[in-house]
C-alpha atoms as a PDB file:
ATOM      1  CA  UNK A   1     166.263 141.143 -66.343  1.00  0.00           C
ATOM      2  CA  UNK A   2     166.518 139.816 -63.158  1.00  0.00           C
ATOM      3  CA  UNK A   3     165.069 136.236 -61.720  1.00  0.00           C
ATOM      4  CA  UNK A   4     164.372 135.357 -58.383  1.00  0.00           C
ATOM      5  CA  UNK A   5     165.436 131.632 -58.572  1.00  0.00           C
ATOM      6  CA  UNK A   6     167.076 128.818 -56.742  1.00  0.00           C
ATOM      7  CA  UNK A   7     170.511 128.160 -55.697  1.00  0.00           C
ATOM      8  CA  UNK A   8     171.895 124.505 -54.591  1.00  0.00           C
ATOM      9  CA  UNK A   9     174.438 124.218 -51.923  1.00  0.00           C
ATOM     10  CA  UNK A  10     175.364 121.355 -49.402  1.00  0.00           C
ATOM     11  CA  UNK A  11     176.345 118.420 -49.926  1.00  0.00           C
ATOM     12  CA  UNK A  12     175.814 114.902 -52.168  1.00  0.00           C
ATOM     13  CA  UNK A  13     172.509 113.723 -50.959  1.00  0.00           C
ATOM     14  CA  UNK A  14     171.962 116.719 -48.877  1.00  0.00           C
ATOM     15  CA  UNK A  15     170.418 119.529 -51.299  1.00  0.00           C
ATOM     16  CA  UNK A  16     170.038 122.955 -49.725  1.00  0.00           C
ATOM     17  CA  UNK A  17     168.774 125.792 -51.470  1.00  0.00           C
ATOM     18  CA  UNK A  18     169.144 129.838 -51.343  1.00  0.00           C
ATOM     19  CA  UNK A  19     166.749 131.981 -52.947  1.00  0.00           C
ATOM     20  CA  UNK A  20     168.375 134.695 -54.820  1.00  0.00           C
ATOM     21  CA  UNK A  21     167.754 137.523 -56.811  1.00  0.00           C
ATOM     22  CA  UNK A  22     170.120 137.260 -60.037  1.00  0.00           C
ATOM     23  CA  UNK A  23     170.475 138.304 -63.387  1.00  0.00           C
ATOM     24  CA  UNK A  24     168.608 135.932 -65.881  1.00  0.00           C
ATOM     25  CA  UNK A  25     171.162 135.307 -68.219  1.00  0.00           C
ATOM     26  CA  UNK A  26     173.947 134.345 -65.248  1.00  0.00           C
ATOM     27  CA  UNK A  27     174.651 130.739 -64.569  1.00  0.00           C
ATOM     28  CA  UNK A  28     173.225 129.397 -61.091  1.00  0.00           C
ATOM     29  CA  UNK A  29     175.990 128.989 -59.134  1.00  0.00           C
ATOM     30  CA  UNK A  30     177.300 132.561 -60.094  1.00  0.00           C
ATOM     31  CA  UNK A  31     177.459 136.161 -59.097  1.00  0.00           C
ATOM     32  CA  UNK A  32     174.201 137.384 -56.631  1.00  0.00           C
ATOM     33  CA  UNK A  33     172.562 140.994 -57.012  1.00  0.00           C
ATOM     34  CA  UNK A  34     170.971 139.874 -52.806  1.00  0.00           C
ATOM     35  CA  UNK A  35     170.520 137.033 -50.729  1.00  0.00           C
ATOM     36  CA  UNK A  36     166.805 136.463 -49.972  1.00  0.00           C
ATOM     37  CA  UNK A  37     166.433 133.310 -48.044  1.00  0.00           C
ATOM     38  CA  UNK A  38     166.816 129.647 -47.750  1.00  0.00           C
ATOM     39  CA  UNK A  39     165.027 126.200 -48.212  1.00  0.00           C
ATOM     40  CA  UNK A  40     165.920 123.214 -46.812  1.00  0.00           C
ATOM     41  CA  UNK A  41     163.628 120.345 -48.441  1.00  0.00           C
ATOM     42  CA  UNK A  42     165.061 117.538 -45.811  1.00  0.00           C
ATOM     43  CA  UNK A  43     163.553 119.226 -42.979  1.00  0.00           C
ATOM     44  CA  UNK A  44     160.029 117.212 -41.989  1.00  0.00           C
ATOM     45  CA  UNK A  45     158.060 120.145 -40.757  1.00  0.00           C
ATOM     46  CA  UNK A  46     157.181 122.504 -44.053  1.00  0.00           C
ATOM     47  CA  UNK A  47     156.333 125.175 -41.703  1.00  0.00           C
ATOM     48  CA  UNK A  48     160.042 125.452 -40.888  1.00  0.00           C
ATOM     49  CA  UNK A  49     161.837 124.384 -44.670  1.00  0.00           C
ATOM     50  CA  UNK A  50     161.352 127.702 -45.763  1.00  0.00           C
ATOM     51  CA  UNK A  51     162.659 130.880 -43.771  1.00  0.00           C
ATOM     52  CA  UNK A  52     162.219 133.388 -46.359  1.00  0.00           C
ATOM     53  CA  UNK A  53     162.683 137.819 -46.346  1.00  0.00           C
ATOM     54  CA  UNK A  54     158.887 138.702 -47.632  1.00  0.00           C
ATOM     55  CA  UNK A  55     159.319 142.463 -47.701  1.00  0.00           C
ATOM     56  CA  UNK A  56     162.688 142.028 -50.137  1.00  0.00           C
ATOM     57  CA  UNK A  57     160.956 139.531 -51.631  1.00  0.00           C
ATOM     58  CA  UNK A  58     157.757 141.791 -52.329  1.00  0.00           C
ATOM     59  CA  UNK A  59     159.951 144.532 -53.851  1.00  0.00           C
ATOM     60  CA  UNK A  60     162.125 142.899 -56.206  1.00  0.00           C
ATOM     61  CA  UNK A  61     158.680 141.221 -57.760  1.00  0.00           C
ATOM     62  CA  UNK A  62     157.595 144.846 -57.830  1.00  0.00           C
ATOM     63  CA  UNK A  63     160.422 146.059 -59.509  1.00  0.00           C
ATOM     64  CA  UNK A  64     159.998 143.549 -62.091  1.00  0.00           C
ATOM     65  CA  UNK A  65     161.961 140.546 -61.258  1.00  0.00           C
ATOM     66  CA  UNK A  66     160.311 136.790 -62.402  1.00  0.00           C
ATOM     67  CA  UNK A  67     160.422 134.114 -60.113  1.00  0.00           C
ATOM     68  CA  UNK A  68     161.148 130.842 -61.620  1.00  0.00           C
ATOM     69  CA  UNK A  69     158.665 128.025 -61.668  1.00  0.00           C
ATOM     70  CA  UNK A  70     160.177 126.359 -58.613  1.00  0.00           C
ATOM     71  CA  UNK A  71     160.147 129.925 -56.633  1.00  0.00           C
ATOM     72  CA  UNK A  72     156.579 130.542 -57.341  1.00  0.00           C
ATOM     73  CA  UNK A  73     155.283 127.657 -55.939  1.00  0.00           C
ATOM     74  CA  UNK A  74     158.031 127.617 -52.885  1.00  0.00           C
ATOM     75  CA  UNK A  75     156.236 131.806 -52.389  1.00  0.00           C
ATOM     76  CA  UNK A  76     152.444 131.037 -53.115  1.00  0.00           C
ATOM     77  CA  UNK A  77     153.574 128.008 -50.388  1.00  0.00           C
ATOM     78  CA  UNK A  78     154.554 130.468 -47.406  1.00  0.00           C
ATOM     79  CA  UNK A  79     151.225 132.972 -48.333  1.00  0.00           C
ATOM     80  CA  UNK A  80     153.556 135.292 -50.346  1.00  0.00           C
ATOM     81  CA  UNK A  81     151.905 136.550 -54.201  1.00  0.00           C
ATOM     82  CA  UNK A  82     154.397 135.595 -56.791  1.00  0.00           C
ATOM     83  CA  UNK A  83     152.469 138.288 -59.119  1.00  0.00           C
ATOM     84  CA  UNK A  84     152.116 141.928 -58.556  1.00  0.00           C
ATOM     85  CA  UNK A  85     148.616 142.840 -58.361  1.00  0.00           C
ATOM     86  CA  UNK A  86     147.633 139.316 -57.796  1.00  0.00           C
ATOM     87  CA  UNK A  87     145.954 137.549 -54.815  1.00  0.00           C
ATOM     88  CA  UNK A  88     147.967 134.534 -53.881  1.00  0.00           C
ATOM     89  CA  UNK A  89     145.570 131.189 -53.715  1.00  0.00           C
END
């Protein structure tokens, strides 16, 4: 199955995040299936923390992949549905 979830890069004190699609069972700092965009929670504005591809976003939900917990709320955040056939509050 695969998971769209969080990955943590930068540095001590400095989190930065990619969003990747991966295979559930594979640890987070291992192999990526695509690269789907990045968060940076230090920046002030939340308009600009999140640059994020919605259409490959959009499909891999489609296709079946689960967002975690953290994703879902990061998506329904920037207006995208983390549920197919769902209307994003």
């Amino acid at each position: 199955m695969v998971k769209l979830r969080l990955q943590r890069m930068g540095r001590t004190h400095k989190p930065f995040y990619r969003l990747n699609a991966m295979d559930a069972r594979a640890a987070r700092g291992s192999r990526v299936i695509e690269h789907l965009g990045h968060y940076d929670p230090t920046i002030q504005d939340e308009a600009k923390q999140a640059t994020l591809k919605e259409d490959r976003i959009k499909y891999w939900i489609s296709v079946g992949a689960q967002p975690s917990d953290t994703v879902a709320s990061l998506l329904k955040r920037n207006s995208i549905d983390p549920t197919p056939g769902k209307k994003a509050e």
